[in-house]
N, C-alpha and C. Protein backbone atom coordinates (compact mmCIF):
# COMPACT_ATOMS: atom_id res chain seq x y z
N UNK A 1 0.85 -1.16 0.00
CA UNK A 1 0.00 0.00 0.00
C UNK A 1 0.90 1.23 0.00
N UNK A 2 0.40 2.30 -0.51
CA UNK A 2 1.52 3.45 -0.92
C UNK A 2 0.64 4.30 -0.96
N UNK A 3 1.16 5.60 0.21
CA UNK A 3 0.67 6.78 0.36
C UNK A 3 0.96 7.78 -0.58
N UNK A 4 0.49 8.60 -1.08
CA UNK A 4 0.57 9.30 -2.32
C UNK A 4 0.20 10.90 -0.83
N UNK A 5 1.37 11.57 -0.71
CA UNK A 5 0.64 13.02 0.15
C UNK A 5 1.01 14.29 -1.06
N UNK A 6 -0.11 15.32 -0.50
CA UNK A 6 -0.32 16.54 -1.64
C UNK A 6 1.10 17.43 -0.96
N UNK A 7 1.18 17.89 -1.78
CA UNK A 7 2.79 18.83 -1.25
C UNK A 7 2.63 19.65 -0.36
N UNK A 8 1.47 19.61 0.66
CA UNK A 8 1.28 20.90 1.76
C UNK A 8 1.54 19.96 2.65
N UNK A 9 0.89 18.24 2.94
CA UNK A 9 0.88 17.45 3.46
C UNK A 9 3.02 17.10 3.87
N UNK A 10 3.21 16.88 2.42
CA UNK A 10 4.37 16.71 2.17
C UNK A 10 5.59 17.58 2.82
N UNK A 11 5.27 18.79 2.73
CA UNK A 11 5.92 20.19 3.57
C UNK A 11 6.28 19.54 5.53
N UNK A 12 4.64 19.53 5.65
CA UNK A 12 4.27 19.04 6.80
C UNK A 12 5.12 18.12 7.54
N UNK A 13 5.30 17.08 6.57
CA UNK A 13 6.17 15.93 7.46
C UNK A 13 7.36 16.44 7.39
N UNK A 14 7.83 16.95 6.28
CA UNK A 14 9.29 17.19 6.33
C UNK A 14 9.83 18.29 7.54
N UNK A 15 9.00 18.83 7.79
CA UNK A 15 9.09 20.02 8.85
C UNK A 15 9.23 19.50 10.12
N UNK A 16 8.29 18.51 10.49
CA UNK A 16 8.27 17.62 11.82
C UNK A 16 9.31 16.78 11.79
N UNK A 17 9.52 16.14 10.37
CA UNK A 17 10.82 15.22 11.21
C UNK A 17 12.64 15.87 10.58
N UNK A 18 12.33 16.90 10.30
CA UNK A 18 13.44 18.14 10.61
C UNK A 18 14.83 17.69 9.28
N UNK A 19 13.98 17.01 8.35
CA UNK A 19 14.99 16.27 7.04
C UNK A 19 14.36 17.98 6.04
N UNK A 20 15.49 18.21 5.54
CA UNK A 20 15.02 19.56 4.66
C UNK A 20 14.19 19.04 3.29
N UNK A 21 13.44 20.08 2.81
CA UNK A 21 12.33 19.73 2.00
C UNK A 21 13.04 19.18 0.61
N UNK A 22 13.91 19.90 0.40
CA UNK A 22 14.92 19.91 -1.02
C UNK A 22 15.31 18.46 -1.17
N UNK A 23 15.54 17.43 0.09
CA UNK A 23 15.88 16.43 -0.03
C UNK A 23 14.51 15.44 -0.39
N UNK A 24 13.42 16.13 -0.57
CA UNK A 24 11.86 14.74 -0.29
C UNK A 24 12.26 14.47 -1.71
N UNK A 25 12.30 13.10 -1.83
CA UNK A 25 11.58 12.28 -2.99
C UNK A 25 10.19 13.09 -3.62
N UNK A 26 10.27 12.68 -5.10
CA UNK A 26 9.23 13.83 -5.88
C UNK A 26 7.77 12.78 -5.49
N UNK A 27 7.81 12.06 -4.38
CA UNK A 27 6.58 11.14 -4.31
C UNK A 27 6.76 10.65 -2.68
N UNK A 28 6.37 10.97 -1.52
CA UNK A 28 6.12 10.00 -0.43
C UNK A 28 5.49 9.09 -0.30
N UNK A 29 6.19 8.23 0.06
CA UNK A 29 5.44 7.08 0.24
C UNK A 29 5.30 6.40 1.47
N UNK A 30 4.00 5.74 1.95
CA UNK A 30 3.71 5.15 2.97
C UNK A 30 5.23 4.04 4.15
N UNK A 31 5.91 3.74 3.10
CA UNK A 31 7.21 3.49 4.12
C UNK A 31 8.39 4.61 3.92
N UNK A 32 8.22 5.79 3.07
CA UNK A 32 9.30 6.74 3.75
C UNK A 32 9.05 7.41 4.62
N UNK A 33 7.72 7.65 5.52
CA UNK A 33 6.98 8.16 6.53
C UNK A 33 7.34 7.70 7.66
N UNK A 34 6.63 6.13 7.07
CA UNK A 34 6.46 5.30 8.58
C UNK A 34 7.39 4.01 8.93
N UNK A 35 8.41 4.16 7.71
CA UNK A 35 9.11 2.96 7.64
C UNK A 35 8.64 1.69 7.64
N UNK A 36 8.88 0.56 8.33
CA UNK A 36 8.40 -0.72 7.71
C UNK A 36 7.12 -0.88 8.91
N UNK A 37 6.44 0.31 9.61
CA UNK A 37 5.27 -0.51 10.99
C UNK A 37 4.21 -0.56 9.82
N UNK A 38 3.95 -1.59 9.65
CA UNK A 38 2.44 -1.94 9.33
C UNK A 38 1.89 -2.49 10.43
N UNK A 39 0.85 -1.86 11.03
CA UNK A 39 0.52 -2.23 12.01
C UNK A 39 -0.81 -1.76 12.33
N UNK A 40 -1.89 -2.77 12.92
CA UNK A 40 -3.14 -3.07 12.45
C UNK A 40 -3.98 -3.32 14.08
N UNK A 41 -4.93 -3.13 13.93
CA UNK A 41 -6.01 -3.18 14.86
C UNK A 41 -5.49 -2.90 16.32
N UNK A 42 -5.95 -3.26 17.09
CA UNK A 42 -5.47 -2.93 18.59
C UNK A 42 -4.52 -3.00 19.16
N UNK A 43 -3.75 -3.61 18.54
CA UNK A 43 -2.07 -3.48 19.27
C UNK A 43 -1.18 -2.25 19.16
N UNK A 44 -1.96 -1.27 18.07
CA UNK A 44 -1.21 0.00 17.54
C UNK A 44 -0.89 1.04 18.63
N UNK A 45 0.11 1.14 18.80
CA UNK A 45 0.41 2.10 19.81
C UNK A 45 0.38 3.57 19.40
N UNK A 46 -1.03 3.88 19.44
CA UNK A 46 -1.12 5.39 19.05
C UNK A 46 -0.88 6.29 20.23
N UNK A 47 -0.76 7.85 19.47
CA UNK A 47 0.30 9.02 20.74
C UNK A 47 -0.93 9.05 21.85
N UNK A 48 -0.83 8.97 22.79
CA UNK A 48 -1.28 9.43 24.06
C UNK A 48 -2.46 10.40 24.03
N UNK A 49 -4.04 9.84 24.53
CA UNK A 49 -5.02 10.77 24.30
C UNK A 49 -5.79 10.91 22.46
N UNK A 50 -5.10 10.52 21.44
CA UNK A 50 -5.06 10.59 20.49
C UNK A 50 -6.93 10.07 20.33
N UNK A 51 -7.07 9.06 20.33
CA UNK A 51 -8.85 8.41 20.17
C UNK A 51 -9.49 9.32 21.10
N UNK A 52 -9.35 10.05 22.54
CA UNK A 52 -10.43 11.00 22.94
C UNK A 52 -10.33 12.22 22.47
N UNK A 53 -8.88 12.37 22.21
CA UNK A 53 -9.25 14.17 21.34
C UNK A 53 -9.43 14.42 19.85
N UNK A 54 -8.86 13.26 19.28
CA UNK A 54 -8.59 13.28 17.75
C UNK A 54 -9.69 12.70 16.91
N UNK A 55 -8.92 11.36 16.97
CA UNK A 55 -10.27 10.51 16.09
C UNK A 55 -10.39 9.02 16.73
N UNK A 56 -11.32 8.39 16.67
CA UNK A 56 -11.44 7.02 16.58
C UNK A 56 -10.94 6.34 15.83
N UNK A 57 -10.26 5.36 16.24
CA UNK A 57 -9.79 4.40 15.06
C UNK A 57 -10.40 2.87 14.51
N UNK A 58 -11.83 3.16 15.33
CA UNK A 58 -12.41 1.89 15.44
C UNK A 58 -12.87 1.49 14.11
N UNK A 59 -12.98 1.94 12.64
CA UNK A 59 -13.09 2.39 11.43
C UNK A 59 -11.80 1.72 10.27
N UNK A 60 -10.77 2.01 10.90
CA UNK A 60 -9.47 2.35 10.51
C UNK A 60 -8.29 0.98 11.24
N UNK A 61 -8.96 -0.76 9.62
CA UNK A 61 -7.82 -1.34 10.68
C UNK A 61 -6.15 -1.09 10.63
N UNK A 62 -5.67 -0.55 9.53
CA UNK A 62 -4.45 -0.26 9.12
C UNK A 62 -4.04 1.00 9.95
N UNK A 63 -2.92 1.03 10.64
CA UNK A 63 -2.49 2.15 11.49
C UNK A 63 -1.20 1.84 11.51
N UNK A 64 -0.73 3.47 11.03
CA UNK A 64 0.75 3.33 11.63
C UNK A 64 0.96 5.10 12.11
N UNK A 65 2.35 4.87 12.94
CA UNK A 65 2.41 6.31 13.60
C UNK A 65 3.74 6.29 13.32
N UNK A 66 4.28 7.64 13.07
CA UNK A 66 6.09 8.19 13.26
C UNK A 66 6.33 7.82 14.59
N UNK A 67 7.83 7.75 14.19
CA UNK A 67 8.57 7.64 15.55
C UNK A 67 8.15 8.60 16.11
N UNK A 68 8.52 9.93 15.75
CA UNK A 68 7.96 11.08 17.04
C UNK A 68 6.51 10.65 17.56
N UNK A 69 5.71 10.15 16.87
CA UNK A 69 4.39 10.15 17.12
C UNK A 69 3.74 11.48 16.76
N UNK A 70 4.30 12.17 15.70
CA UNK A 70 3.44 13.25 15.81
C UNK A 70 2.48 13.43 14.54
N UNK A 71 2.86 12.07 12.99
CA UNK A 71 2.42 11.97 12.30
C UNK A 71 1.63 10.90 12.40
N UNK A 72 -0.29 10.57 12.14
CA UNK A 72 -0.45 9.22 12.35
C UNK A 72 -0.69 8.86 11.24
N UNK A 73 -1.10 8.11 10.40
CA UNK A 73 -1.63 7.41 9.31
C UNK A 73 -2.89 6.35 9.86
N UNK A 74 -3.79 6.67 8.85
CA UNK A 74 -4.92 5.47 8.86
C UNK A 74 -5.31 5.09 7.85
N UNK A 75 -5.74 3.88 7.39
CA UNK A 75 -6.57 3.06 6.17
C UNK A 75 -7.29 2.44 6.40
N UNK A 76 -8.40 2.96 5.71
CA UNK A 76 -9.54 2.36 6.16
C UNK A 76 -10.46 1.76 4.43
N UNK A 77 -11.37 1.55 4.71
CA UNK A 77 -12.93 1.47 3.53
C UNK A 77 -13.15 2.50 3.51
N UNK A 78 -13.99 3.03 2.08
CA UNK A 78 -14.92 3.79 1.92
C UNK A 78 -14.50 5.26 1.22
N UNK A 79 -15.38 6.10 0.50
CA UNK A 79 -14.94 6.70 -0.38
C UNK A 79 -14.05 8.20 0.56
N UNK A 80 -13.32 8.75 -0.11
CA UNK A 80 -12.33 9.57 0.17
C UNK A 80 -13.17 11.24 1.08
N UNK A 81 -14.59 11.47 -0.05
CA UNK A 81 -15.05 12.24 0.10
C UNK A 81 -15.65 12.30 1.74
N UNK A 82 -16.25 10.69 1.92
CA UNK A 82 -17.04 10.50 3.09
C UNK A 82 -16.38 10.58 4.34
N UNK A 83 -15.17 9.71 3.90
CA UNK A 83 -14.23 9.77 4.96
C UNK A 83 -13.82 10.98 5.55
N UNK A 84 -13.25 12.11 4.61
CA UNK A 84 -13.01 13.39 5.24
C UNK A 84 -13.97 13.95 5.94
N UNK A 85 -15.77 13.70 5.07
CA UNK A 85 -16.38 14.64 6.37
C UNK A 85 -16.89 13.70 7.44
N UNK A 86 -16.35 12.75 7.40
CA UNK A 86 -16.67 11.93 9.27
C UNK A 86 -15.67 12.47 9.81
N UNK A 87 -14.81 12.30 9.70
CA UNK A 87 -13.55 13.09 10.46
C UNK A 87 -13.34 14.43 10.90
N UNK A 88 -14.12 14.91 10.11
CA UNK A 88 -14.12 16.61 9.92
C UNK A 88 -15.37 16.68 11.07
N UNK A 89 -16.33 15.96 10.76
CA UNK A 89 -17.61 15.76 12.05
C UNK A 89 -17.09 15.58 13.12
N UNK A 90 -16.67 14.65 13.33
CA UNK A 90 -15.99 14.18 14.70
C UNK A 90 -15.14 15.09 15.93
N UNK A 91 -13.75 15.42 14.70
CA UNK A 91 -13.21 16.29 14.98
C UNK A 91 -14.21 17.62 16.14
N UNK A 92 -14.84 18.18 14.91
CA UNK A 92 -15.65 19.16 15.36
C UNK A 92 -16.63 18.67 16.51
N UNK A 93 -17.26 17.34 16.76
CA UNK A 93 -18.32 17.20 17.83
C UNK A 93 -17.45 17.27 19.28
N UNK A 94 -15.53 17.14 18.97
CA UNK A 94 -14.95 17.25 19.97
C UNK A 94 -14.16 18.34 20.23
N UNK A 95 -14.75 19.40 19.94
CA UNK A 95 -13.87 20.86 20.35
C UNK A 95 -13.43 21.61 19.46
N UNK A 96 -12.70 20.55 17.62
CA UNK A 96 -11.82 21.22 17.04
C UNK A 96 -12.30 22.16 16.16
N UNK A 97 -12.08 23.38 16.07
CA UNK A 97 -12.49 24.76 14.98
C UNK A 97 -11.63 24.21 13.14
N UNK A 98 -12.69 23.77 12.43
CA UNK A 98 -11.95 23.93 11.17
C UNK A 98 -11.40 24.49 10.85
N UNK A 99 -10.46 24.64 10.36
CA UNK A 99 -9.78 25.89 9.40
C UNK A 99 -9.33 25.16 7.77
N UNK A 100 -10.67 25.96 6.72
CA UNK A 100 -10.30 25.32 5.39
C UNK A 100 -9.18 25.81 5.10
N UNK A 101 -8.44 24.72 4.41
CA UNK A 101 -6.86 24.95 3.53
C UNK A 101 -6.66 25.16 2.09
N UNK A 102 -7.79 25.15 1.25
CA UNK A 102 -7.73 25.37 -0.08
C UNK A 102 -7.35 24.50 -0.85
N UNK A 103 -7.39 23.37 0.35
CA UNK A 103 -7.19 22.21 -0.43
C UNK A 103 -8.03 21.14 -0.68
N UNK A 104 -8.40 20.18 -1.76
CA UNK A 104 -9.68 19.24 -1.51
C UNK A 104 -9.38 18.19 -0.56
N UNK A 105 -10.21 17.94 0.34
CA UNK A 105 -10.06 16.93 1.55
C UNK A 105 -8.89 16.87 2.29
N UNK A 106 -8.64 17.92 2.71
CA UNK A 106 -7.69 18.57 3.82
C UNK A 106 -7.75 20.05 4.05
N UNK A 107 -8.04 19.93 5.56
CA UNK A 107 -7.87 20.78 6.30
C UNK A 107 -7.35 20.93 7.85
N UNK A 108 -6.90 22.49 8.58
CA UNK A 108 -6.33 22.15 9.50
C UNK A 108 -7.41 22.39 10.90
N UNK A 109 -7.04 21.70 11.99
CA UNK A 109 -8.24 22.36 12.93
C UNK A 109 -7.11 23.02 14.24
N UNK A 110 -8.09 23.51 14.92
CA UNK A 110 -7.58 24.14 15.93
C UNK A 110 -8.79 23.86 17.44
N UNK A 111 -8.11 24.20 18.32
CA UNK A 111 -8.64 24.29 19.97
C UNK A 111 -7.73 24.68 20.86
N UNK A 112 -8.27 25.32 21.92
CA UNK A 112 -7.68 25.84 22.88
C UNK A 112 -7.16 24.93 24.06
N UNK A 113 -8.10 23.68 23.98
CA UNK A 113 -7.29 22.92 25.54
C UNK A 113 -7.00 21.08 25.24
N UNK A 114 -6.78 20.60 25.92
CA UNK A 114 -6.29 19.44 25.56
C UNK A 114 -5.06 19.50 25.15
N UNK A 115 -4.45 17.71 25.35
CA UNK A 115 -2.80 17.58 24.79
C UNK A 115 -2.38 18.49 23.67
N UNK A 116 -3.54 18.28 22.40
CA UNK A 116 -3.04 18.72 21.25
C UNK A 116 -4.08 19.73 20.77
N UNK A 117 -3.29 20.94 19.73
CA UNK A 117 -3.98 22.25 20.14
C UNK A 117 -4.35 22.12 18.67
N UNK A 118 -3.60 21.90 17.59
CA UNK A 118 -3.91 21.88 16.42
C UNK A 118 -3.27 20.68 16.05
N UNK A 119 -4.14 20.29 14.62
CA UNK A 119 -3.59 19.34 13.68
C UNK A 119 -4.21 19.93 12.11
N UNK A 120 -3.95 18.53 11.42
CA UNK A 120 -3.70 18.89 9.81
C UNK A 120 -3.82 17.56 9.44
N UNK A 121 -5.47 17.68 8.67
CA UNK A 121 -5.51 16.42 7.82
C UNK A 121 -6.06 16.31 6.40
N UNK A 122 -5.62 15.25 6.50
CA UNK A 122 -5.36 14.87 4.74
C UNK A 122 -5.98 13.65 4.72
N UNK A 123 -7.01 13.46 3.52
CA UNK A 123 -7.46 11.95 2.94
C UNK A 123 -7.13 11.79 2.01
N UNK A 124 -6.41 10.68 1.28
CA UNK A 124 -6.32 10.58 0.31
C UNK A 124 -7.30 9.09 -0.52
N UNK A 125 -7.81 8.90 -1.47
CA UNK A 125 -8.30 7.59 -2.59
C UNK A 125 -6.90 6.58 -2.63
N UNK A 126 -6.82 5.52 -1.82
CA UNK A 126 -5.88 4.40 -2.31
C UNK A 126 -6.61 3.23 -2.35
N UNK A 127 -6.86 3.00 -3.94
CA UNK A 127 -7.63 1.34 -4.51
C UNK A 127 -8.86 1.84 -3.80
N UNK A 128 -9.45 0.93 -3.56
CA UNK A 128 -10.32 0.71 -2.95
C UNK A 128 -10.97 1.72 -1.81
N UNK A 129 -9.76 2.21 -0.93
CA UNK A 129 -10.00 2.63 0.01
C UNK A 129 -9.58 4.02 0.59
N UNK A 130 -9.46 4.49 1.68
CA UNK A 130 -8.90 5.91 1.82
C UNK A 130 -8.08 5.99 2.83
N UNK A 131 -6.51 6.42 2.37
CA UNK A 131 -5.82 6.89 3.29
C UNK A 131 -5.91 8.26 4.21
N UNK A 132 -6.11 8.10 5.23
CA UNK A 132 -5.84 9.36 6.32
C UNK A 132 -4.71 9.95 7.23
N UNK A 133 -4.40 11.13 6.77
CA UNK A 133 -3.19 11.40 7.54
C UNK A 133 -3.49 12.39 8.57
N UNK A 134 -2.98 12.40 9.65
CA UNK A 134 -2.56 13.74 10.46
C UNK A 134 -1.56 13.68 11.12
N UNK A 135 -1.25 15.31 11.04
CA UNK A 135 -0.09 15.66 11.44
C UNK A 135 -0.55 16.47 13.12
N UNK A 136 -0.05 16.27 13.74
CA UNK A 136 -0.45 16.71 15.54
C UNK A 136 0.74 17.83 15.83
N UNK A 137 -0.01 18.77 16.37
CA UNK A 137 1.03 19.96 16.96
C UNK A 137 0.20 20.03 19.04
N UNK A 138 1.68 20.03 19.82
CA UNK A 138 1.55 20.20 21.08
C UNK A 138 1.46 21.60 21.53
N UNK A 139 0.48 21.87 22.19
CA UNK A 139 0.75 23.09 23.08
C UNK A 139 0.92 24.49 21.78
N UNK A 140 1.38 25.70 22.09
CA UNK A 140 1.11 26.88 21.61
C UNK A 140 3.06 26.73 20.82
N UNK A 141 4.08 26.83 21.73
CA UNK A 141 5.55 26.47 20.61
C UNK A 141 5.33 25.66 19.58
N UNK A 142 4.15 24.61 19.45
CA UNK A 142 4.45 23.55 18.69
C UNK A 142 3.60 24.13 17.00
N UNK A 143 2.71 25.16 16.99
CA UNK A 143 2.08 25.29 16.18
C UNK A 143 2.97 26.51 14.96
């Protein structure tokens, strides 16, 4: 399976895991992210708080997270469009303020309390199904 991210997405990671942009491959892919964790249903060690502030992953059996933990990845079923606005629902039924990005099926959100203050997500169409990314920012330095 191979993540295909849009170049804002792409920016994103390169920024968090502190490799300069000039060096990204003209294509990321699902193991230059996350390296070899494929890693699936409940054993996934997602970042701390992540399912009560973020999202559920009960949807989503494919999961993998960065070493920092600050990028997660999900794969799930179902069309790309739908997927973004459950997430985008969710998100929002738990605190987070949208903020559209001008981009199709990504955007960033924001909130004032909890672990994580903002994030940045991305769906993408792979085969069948839809990849989901976010990127997590801590506290007010982190944004």
């Amino acid at each position: 399976m191979l993540l295909f991210l849009a170049e804002p997405v792409t920016r994103a990671f390169f920024e968090v895991s502190g490799l300069p942009h000039e060096e990204a491959p003209p294509r990321v892919t699902w193991e230059s992210v996350f390296g070899q964790q494929r890693l699936s249903g409940e054993g996934m060690a997602l970042p701390p708080d992540f399912e009560a502030e973020v999202l559920s992953c009960a949807s989503f059996p494919d999961r993998a997270v960065s070493p920092s933990g600050r990028v997660v990845g999900l794969f799930g079923e179902g069309m790309v469009s739908d997927t973004f606005e459950r997430c985008s629902r969710e998100l929002q039924a738990k605190g987070w303020v949208k903020v559209e990005s001008g981009y199709v099926h990504a955007a960033s959100f924001i909130k004032q309390d909890g672990r994580y203050t903002g994030l940045f997500l991305s769906c993408a169409s792979i085969g069948e199904g839809t990849s989901v990314l976010v990127q997590l920012f801590e506290g007010e330095g982190d944004i």
